[in-house]
Protein backbone atom coordinates (compact mmCIF):
# COMPACT_ATOMS: atom_id res chain seq x y z
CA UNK A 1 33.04 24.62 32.67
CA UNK A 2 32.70 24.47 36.51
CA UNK A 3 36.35 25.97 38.59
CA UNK A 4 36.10 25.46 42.56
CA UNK A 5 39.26 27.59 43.17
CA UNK A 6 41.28 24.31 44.54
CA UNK A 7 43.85 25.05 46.28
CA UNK A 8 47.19 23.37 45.95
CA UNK A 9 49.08 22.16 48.72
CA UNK A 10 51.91 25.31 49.34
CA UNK A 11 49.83 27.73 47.33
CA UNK A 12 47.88 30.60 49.54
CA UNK A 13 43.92 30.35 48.99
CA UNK A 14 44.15 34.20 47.71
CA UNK A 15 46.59 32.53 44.33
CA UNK A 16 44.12 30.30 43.85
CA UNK A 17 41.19 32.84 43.36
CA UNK A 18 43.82 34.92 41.55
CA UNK A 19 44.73 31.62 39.38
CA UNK A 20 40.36 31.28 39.02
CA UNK A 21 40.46 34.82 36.96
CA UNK A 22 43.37 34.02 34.50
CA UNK A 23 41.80 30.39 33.96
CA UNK A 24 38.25 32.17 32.84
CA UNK A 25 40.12 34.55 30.41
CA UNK A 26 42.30 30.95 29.07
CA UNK A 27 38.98 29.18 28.38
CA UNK A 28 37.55 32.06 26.84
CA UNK A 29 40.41 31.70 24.68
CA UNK A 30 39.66 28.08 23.82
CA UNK A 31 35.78 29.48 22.44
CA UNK A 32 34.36 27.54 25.75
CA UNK A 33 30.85 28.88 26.15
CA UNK A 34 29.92 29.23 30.13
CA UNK A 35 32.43 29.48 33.54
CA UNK A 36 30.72 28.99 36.45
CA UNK A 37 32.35 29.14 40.05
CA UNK A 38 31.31 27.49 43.42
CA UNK A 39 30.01 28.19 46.99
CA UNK A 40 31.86 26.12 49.52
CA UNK A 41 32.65 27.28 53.28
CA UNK A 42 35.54 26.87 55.73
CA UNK A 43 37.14 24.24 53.49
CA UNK A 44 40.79 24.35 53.46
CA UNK A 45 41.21 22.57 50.00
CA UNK A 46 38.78 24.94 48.17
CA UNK A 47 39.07 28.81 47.87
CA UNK A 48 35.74 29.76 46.05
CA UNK A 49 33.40 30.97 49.18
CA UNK A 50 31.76 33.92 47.39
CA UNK A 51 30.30 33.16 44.30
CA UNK A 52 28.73 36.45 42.70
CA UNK A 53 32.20 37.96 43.93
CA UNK A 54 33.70 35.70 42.33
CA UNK A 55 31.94 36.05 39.12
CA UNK A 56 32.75 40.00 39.23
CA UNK A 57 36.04 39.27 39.16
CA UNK A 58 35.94 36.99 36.49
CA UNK A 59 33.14 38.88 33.88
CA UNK A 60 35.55 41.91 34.41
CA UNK A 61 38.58 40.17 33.16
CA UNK A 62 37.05 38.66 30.28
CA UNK A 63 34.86 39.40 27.43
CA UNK A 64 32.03 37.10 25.63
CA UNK A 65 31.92 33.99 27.72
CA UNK A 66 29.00 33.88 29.85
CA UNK A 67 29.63 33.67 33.08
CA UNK A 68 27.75 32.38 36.64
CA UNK A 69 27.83 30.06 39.62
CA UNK A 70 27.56 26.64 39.84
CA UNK A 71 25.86 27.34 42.15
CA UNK A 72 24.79 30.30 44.68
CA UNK A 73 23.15 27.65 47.80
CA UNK A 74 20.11 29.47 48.40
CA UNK A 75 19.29 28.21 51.71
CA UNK A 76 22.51 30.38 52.51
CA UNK A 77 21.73 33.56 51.87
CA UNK A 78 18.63 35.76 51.66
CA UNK A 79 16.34 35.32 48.21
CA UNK A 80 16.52 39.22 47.95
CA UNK A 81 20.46 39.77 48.85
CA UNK A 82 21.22 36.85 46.15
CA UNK A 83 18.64 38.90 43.45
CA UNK A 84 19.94 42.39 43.77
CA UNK A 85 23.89 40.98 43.42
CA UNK A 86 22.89 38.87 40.60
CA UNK A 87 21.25 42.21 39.52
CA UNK A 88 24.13 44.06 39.89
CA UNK A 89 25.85 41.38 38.03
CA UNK A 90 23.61 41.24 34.65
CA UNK A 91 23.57 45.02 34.99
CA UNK A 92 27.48 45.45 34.80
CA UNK A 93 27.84 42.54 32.20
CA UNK A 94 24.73 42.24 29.92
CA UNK A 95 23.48 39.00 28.73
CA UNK A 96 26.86 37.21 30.20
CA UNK A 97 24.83 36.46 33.44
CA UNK A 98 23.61 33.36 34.86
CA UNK A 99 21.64 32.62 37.65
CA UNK A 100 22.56 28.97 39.26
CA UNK A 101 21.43 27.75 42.45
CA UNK A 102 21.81 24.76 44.51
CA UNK A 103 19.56 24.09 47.88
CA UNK A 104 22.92 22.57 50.25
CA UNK A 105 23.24 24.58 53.61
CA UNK A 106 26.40 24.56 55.72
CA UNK A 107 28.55 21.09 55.72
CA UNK A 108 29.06 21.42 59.65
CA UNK A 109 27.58 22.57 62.22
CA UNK A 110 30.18 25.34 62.86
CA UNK A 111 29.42 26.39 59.50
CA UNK A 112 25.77 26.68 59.52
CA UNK A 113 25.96 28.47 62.95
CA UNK A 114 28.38 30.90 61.37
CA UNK A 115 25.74 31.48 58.53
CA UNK A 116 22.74 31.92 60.66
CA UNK A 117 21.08 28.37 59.15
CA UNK A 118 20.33 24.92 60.25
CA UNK A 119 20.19 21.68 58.02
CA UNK A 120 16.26 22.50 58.04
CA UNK A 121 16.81 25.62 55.76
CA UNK A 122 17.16 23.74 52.66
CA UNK A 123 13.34 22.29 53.69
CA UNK A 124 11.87 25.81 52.44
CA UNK A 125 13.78 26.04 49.25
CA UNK A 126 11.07 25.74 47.08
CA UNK A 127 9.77 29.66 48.84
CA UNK A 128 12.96 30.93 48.95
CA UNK A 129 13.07 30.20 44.98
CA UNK A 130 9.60 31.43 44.72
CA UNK A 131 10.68 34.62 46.69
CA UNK A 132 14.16 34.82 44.22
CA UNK A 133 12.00 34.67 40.99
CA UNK A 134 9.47 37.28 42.32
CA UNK A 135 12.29 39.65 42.61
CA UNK A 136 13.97 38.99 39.83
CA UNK A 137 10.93 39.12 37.46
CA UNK A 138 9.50 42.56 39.44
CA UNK A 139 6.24 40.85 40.99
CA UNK A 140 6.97 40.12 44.40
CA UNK A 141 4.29 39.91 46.30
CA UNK A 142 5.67 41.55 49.26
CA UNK A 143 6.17 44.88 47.28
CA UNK A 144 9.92 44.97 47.46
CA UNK A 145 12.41 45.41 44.79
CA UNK A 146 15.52 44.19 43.74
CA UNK A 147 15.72 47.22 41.38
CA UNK A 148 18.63 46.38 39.88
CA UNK A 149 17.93 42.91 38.83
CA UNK A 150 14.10 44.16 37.22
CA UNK A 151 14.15 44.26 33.84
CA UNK A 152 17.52 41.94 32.97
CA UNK A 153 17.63 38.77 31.25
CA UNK A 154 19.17 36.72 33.97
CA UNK A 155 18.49 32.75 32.86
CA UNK A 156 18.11 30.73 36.43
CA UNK A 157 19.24 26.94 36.44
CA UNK A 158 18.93 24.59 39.31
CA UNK A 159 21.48 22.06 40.33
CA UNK A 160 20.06 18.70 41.44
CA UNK A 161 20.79 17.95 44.62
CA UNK A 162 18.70 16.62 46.95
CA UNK A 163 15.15 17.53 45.25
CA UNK A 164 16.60 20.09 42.98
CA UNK A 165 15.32 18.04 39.75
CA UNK A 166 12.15 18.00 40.89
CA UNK A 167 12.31 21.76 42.05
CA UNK A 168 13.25 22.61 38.32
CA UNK A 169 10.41 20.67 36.93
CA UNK A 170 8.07 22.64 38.86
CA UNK A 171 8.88 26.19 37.96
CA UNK A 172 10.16 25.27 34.47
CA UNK A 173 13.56 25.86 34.86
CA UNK A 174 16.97 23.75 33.20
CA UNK A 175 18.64 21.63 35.13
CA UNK A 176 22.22 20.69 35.90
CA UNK A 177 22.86 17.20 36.52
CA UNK A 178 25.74 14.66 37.57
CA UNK A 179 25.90 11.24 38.06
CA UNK A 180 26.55 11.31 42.19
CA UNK A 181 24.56 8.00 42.58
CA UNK A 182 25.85 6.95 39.17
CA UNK A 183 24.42 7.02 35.57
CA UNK A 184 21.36 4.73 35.56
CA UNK A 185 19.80 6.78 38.48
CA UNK A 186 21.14 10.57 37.09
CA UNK A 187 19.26 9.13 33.36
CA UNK A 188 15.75 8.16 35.63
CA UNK A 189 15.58 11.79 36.96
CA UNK A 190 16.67 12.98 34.04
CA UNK A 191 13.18 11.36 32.41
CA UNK A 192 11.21 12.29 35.73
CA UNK A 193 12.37 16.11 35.36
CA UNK A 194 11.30 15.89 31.50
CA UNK A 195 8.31 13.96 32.01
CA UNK A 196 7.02 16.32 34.63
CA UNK A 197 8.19 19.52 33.66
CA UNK A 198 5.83 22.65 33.42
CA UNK A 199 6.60 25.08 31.00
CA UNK A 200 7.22 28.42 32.27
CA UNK A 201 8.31 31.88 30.96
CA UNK A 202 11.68 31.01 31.82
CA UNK A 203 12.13 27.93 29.90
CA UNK A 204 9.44 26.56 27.54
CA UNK A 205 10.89 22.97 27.02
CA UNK A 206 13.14 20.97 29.67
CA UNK A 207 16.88 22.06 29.48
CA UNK A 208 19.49 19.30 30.46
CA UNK A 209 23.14 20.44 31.57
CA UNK A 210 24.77 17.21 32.36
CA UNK A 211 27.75 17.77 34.57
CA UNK A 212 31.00 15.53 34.02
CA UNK A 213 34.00 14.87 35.28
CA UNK A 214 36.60 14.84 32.24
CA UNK A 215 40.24 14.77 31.65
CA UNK A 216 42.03 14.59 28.60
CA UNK A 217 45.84 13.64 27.94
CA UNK A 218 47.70 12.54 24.99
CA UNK A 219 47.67 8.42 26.97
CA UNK A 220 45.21 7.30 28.97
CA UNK A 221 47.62 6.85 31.53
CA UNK A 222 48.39 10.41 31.77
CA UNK A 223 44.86 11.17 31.66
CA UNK A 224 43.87 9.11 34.81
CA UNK A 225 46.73 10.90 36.35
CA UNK A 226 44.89 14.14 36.26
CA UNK A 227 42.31 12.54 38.68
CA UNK A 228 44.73 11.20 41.09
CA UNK A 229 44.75 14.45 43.24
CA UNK A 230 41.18 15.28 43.75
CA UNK A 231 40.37 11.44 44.10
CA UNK A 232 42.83 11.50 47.01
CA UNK A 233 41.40 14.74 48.58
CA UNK A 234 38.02 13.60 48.16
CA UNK A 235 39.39 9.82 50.00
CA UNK A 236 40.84 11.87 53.07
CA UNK A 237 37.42 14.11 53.60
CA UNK A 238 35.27 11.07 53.97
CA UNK A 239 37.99 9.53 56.37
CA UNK A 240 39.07 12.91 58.24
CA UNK A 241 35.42 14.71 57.60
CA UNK A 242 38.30 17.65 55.59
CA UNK A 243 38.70 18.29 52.11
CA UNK A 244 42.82 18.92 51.86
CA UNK A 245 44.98 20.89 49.41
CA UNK A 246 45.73 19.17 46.44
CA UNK A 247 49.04 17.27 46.65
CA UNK A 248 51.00 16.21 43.32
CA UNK A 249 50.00 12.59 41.83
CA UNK A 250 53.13 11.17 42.11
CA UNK A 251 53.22 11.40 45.61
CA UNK A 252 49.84 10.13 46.13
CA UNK A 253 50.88 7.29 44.20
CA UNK A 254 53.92 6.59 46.37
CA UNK A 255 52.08 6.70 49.50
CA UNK A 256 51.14 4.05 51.67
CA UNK A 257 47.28 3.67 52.34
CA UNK A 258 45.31 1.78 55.07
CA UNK A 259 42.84 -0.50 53.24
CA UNK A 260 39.71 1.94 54.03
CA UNK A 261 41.78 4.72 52.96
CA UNK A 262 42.11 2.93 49.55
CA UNK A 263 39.12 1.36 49.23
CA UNK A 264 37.90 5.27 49.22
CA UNK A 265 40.47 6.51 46.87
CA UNK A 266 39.39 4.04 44.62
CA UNK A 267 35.85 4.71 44.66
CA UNK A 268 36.38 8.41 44.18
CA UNK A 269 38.24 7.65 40.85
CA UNK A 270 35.31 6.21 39.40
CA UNK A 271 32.52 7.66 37.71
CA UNK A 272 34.88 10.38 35.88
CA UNK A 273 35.54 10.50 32.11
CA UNK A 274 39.69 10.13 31.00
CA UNK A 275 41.49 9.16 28.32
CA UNK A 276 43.26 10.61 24.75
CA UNK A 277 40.97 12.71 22.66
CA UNK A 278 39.17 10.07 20.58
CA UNK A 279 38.84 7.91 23.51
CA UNK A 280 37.03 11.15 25.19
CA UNK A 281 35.17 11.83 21.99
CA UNK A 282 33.56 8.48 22.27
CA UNK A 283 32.47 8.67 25.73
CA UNK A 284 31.23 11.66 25.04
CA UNK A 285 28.98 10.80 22.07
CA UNK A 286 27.71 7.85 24.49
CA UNK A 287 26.84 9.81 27.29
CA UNK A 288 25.06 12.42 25.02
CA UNK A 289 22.87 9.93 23.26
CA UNK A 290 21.97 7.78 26.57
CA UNK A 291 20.64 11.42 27.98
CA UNK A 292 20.18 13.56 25.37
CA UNK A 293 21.95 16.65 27.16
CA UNK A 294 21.90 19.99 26.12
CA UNK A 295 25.36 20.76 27.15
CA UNK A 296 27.68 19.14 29.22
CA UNK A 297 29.34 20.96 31.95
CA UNK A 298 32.94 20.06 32.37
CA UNK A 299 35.10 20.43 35.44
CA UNK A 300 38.64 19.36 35.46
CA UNK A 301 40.87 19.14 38.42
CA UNK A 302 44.44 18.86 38.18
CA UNK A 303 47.58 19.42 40.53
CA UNK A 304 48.91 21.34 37.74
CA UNK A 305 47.46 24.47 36.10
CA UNK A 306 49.16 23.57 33.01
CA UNK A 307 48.07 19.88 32.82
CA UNK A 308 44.39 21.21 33.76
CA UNK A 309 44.57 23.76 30.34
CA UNK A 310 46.00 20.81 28.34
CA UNK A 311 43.36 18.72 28.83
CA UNK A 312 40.86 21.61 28.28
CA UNK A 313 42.66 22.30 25.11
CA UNK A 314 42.75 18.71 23.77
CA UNK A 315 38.49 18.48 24.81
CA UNK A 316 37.87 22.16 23.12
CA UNK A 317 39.16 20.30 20.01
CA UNK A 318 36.86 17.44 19.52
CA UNK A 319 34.67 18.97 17.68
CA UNK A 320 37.04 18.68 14.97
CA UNK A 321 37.63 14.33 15.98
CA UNK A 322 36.83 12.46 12.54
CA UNK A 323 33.56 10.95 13.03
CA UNK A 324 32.48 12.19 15.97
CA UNK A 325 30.04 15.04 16.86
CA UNK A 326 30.09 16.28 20.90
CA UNK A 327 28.18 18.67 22.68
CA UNK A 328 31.33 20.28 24.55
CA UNK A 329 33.34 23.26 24.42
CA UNK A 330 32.15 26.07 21.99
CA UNK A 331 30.18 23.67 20.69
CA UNK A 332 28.34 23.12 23.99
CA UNK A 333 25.24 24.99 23.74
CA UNK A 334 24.89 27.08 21.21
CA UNK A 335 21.69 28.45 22.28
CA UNK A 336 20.61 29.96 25.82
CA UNK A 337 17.90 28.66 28.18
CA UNK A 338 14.58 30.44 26.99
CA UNK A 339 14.24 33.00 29.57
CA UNK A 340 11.51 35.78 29.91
């Protein structure tokens, strides 16, 4: 599962970090089998800004599940800073450790000047991934070590954004997916990535994490409610360029909308999985089948902390659905990207 550390409208950014930690050791509870945490920057609706912090935080407070980032933007950050913390990481918390990066810079301007980056860092991600994998394999051609990184079994998965599937089929690494552009384009570069991956050390065989929007309720009505909040947040940043706190559904619900602002908030709820278990389960066997996934990485996003666990209880459980076999929750992926 993917958490962003949302931030709900009243709540301080520092409780929602805080509320990031006890959520990791509540899925752990549920047998989930990965928790990954975000990168996002000067965005008042979203607390999760340091993600190998972050993932401290959380490997300390749990025990087995595996934990990582979803993702580390490498255009960011230095390829050897980002391989001696993930170093650091797998070194404190053995085989728990994974390595995900994305290739986004800075939203604004304001933010990429703060980082020291312009939009045309993301241009050289496929060095600065050459340059991370050096280090964290102990051949970098420059001679320097991340020493605490050499030796560790640190699996590294690329998101796909912008030309992050092809990235991964280059240097044989999985891939995480979602459907931004929808599900008939995410399932074409799903086949490109598998059709032109090259095996590597890392991974010998394409790896598919499909990422997925899901929310589970005992109605479907109640399920769709879970969405309301994030929809709505996501509707005011493309209208006010600012991703908001999350506000409570019923009082989205109530509100009055201008037709743009509702012709948004209904595009952002679709695209997202909802409904009571078995209606879940079967969307879920669907989706698997039309892309053969490997795992699917779930994020939920409620106003509530407790609705959020419910539906993260209900989904843990449908492995146990009559007649229906999923690749979620413990279940997920019961076997780690071949790494070297």
């Amino acid at each position: 599962m993917l958490d962003r550390s949302h931030v709900g409208l009243g709540l301080s950014p520092q409780q929602a970090l805080r509320d990031t930690v006890r959520f990791a050791q509540q899925v752990e509870e549920l047998g989930y089998h990965r928790f990954w945490v975000a990168e996002h920057h000067s965005v008042p609706g979203v607390a999760g800004a340091a993600p190998t912090v972050l993932a401290a935080a959380v490997a300390a407070a749990t025990s087995r599940i595996r934990v990582g980032t979803g993702g580390v933007m490498l255009p960011n950050h230095q390829p050897l800073v980002v391989a001696e913390q993930f170093g650091v990481l797998g070194s404190l918390f053995p085989d728990r450790i994974d390595v995900g990066l994305g290739r986004s810079v800075g939203f604004t301007d304001g933010i990429r000047r703060a980082l020291g980056r312009g939009k045309e860092a993301a241009d050289g991600f496929g060095d600065q991934l050459a340059e991370l994998l050096g280090y964290l394999d102990g051949r970098s051609a420059s001679g320097v070590h991340a020493v605490p990184a050499e030796g560790l079994d640190l699996p590294v998965l690329l998101l796909a954004t912008g030309t992050g599937a092809a990235t991964a089929a280059e240097f044989g690494l999985p891939l995480v997916i979602a459907a931004a552009h929808g599900d008939d384009r995410m399932i074409r570069t799903i086949e490109e990535y598998r059709a032109n991956f090259r095996p590597s050390t890392r991974a010998a065989e394409p790896y598919v994490v499909l990422a997925r929007s899901i929310a589970v309720a005992e109605t479907t009505e109640r399920a769709r409610r879970l969405l309301v909040p994030e929809a709505w947040a996501t509707a005011y940043s493309r209208t006010h360029g600012e991703f908001p706190p999350l506000e409570a559904p019923e009082e989205i619900l109530a509100r009055s909308m201008s037709d743009r602002q509702r012709a948004q908030f209904e595009r952002a709820l679709r695209g997202h999985l909802f409904g009571t278990p078995d209606e879940v389960a079967t969307g879920l066997e669907r989706l698997a089948a039309r892309t053969g996934a490997d795992e699917v990485l779930v994020t939920t996003t409620a106003h509530d902390p407790a609705d959020r666990l419910d539906s993260y209880r209900l989904l843990s459980t449908l492995q146990q659905v009559p007649g229906h076999v999923i690749p979620v929750g413990s279940a997920a992926a019961t076997r780690t990207p071949t790494t070297a």
